[in-house]
Protein backbone atom coordinates (compact mmCIF):
# COMPACT_ATOMS: atom_id res chain seq x y z
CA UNK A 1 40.53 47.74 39.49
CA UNK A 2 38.64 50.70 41.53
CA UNK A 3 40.87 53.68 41.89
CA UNK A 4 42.36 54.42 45.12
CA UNK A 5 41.28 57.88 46.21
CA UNK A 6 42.40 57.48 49.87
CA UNK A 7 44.29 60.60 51.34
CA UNK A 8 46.84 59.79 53.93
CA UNK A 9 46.47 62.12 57.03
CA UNK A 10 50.19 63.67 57.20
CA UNK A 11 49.82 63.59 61.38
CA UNK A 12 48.79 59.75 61.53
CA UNK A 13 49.42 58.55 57.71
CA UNK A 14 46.95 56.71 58.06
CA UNK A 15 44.69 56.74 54.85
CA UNK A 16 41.48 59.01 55.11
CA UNK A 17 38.42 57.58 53.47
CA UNK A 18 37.58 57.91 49.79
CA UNK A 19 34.29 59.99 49.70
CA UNK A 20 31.05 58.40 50.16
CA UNK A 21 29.66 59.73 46.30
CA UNK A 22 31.82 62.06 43.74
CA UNK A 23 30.18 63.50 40.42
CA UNK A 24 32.38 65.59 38.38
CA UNK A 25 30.91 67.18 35.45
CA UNK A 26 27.69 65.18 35.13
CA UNK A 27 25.40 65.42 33.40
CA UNK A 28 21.91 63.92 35.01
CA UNK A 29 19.51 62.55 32.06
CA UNK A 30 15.74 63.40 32.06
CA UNK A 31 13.84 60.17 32.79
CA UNK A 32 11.86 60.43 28.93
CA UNK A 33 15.13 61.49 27.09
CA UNK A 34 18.48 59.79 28.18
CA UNK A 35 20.33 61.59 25.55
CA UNK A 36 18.56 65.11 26.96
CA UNK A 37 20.24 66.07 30.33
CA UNK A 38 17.87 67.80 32.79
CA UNK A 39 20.69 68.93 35.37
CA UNK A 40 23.91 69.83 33.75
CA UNK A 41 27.60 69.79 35.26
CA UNK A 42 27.05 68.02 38.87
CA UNK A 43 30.32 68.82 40.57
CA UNK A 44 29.76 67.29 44.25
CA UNK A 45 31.86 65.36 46.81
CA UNK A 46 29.30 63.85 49.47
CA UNK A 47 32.00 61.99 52.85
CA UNK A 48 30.89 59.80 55.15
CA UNK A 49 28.79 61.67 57.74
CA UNK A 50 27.19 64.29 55.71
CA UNK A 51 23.56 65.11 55.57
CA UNK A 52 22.88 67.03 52.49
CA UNK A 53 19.95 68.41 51.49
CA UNK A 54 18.84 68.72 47.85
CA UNK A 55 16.02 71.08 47.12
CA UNK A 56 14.56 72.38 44.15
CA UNK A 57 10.65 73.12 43.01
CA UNK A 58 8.95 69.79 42.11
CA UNK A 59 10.05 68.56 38.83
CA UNK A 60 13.50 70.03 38.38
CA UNK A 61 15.62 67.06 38.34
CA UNK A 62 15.95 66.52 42.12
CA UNK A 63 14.73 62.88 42.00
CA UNK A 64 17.05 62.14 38.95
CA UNK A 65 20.12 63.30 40.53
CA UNK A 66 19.19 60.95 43.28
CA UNK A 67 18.85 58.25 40.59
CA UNK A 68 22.31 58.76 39.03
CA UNK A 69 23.78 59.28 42.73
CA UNK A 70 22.72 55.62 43.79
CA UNK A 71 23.95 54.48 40.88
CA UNK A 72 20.50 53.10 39.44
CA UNK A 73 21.05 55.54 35.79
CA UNK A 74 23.57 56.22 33.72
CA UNK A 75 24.81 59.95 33.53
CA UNK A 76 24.96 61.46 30.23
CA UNK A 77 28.42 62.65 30.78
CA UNK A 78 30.99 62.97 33.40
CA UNK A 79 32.35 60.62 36.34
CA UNK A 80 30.82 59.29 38.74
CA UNK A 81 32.29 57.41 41.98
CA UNK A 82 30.50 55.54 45.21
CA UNK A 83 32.74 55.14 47.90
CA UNK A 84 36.12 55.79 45.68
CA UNK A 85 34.83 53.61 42.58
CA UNK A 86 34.53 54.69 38.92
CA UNK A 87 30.94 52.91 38.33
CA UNK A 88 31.97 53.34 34.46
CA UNK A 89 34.70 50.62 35.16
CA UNK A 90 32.93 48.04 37.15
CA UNK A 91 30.58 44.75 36.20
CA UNK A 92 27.41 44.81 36.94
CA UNK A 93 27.97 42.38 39.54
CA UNK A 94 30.49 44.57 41.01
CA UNK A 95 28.21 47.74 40.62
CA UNK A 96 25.29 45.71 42.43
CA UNK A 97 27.96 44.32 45.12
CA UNK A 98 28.47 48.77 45.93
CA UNK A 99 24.58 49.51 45.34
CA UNK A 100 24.11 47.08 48.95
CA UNK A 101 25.81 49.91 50.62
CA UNK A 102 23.05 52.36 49.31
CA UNK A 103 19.57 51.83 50.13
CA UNK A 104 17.16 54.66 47.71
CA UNK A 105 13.42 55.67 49.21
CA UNK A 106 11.68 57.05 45.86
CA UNK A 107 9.02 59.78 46.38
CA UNK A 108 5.48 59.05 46.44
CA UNK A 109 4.28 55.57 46.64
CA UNK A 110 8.16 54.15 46.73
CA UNK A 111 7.69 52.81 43.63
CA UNK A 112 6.76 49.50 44.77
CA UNK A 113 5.83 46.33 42.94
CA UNK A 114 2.05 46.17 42.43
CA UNK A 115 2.07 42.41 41.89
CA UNK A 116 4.29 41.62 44.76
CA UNK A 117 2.89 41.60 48.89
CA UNK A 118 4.18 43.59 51.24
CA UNK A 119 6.31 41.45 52.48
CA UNK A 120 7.51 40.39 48.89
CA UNK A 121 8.46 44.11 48.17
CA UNK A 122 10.68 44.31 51.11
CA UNK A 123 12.41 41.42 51.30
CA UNK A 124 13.46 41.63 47.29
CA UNK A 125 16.86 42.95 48.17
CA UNK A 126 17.36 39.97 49.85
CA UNK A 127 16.91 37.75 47.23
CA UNK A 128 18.39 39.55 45.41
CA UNK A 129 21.82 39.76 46.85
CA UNK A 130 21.37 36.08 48.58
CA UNK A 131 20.94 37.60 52.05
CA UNK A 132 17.89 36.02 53.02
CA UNK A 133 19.15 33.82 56.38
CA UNK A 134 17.54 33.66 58.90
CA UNK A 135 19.33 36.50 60.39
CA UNK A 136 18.15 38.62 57.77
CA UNK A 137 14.87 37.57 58.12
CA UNK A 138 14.13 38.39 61.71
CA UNK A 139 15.66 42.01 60.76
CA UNK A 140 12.92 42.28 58.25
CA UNK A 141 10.45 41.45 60.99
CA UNK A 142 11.70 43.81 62.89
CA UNK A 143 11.54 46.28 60.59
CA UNK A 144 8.02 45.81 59.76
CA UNK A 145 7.24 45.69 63.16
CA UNK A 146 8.67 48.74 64.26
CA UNK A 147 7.14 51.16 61.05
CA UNK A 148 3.94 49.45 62.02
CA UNK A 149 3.96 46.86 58.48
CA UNK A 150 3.03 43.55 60.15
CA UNK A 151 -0.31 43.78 59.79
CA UNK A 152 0.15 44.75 56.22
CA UNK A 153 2.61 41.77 54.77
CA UNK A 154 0.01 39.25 52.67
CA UNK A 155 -2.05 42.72 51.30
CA UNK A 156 -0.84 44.00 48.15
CA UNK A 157 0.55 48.29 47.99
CA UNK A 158 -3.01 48.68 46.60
CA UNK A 159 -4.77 47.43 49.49
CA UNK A 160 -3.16 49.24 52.25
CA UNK A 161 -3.52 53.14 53.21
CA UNK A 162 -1.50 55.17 51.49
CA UNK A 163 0.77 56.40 54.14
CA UNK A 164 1.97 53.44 54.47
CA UNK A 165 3.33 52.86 51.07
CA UNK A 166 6.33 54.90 51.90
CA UNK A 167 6.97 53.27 54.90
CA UNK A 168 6.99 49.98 52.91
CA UNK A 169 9.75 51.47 50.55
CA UNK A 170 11.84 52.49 53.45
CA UNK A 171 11.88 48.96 55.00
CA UNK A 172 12.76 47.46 51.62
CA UNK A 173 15.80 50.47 51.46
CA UNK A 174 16.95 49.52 55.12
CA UNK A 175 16.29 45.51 54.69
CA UNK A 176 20.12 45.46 53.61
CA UNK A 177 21.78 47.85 56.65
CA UNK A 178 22.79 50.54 53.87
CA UNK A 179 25.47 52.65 55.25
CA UNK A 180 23.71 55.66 53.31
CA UNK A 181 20.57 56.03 52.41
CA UNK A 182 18.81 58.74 50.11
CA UNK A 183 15.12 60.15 50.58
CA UNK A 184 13.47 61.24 47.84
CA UNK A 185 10.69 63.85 49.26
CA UNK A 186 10.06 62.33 52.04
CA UNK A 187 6.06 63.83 54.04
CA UNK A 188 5.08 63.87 50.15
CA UNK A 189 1.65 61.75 50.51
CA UNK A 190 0.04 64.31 52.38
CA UNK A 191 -0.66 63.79 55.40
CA UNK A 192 -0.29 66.27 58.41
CA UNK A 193 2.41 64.71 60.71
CA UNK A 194 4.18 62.60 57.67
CA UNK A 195 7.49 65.27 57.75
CA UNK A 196 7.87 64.96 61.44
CA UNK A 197 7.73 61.52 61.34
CA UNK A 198 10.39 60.92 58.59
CA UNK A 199 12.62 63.70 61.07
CA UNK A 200 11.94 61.75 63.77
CA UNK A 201 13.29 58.41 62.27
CA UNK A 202 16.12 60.23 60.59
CA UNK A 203 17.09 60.78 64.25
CA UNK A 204 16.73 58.03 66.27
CA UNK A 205 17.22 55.47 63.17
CA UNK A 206 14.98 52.19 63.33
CA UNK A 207 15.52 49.53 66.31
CA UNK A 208 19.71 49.22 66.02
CA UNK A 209 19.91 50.89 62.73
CA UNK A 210 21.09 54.33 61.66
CA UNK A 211 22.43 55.18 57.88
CA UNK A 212 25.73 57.23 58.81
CA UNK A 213 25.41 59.17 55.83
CA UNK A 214 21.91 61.01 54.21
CA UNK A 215 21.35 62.46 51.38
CA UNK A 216 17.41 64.33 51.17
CA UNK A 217 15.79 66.08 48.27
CA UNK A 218 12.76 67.92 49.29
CA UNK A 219 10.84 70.70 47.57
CA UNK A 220 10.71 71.90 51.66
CA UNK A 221 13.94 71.87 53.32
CA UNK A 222 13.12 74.37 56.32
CA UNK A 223 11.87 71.41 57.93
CA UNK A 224 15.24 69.78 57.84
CA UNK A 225 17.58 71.99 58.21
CA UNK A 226 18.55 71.03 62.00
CA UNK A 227 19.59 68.01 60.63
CA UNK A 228 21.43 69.02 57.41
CA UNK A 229 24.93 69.81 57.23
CA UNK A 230 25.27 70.49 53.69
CA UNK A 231 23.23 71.99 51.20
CA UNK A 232 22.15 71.79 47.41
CA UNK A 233 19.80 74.06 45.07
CA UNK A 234 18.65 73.01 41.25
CA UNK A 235 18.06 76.02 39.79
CA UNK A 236 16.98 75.57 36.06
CA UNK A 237 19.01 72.89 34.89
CA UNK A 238 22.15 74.13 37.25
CA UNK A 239 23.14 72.88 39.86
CA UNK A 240 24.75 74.97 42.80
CA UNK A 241 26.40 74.21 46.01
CA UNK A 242 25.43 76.45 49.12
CA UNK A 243 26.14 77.29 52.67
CA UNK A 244 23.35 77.59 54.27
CA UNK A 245 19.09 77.09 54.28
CA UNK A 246 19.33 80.82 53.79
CA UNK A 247 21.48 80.80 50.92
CA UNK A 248 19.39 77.54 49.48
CA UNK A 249 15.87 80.15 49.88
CA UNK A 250 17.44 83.23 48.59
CA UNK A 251 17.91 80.96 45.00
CA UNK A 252 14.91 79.78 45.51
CA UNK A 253 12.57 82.36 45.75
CA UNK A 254 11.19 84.46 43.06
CA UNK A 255 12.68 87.45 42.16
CA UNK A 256 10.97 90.42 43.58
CA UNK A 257 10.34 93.95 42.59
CA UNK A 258 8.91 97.34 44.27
């Protein structure tokens, strides 16, 4: 059974929501050596709400803590919990029931199926999970319509423009109405405006649909930091919990002398 981590609120008792993702003491594996952590001793509590920000210098581990976080890999060590359950003590049919609450856009290309359309790659999850009514459907259109994807469904990733591809991977991540979603260095293909536009949707959300909570890494978190209300730094193979975009920099930045 998933363990009850509600905390009753002594003024109402009513019970306050278990936390959205906990990590204690993981350790995140590098993606060519499970055995071989490349962030040690995660301790983080994300609730319902939060917008953290994750940053680090490009390959650090950023995009594997997201990984472990949704729940797609295994930590090396430690517990991990989505929304109050010990993944460690579930099916996989109960882990994939908790994953529907999570939708994951991976940097770059979004790591889409190369043999799949468009349209295929986005409406997997509903297959998937045996979503795909009707209702679900006309979402997806909607979707595709809105990030500017119709014309796009019967061409493969290959044969559309390349800053589209992330759009693509973000319509397949919303397709389900995840409650949060994580962005894995989101603007990365390049191109001038692509930042602003990913700020943009992060706040005004996508026809009727918002993710309540957000969890970002980003080798450039200035950007985002009107949006964040928590922040994250990798630093080595450590990872550290701080205050502010300031505080995130000031690890950041080389080490200075003179």
């Amino acid at each position: 059974m998933p363990l009850d981590l509600s905390i009753s609120d002594p003024a109402t008792s009513a019970p306050r929501p278990a936390p959205v993702l906990e990590m204690a003491g993981v350790d995140v594996p590098s993606p060519g050596d499970t055995e071989q952590p490349i962030v040690r001793q995660v301790e983080w509590r994300v609730e319902e709400g939060d917008f953290w920000v994750v940053t680090a210098p490009p390959g650090s581990g950023k995009s594997s803590v997201l990984g472990v976080a949704a729940g797609l890999v295994r930590p090396t060590q430690g517990v991990h919990r989505l929304f109050g359950s010990d993944l460690a003590g579930l099916s996989e049919r109960e882990q994939a029931e908790l994953r529907l609450r999570v939708g994951v856009v991976f940097a770059g290309d979004g790591r889409l199926f190369s043999r799949m359309t468009v349209a295929q790659n986005i409406a997997l999850p509903l297959e998937y999970h045996g979503r795909d009514d009707d209702k679900a459907v006309h979402w997806m259109d909607t979707l595709m319509e809105a990030l500017d994807l119709t014309r796009f469904g019967a061409k493969y990733p290959r044969e559309v423009p390349r800053w589209s591809r992330p759009r693509i991977a973000l319509a397949r991540a919303a397709v389900l109405r995840p409650s949060v979603l994580m962005l894995d260095d989101p603007g990365s293909t390049g191109a001038l405006d692509d930042e602003s536009w990913w700020i943009d949707k992060a706040q005004k959300g996508i026809g009727d649909w918002k993710a309540v909570t957000w969890i970002l890494a980003t080798s450039h978190p200035r950007p985002w930091a009107p949006l964040a209300t928590r922040f994250a730094v990798v630093e080595g193979s450590k990872w550290r919990l701080v205050a502010s975009l300031a505080d995130a920099e000031a690890v950041l930045r080389p080490a200075t002398t003179g």
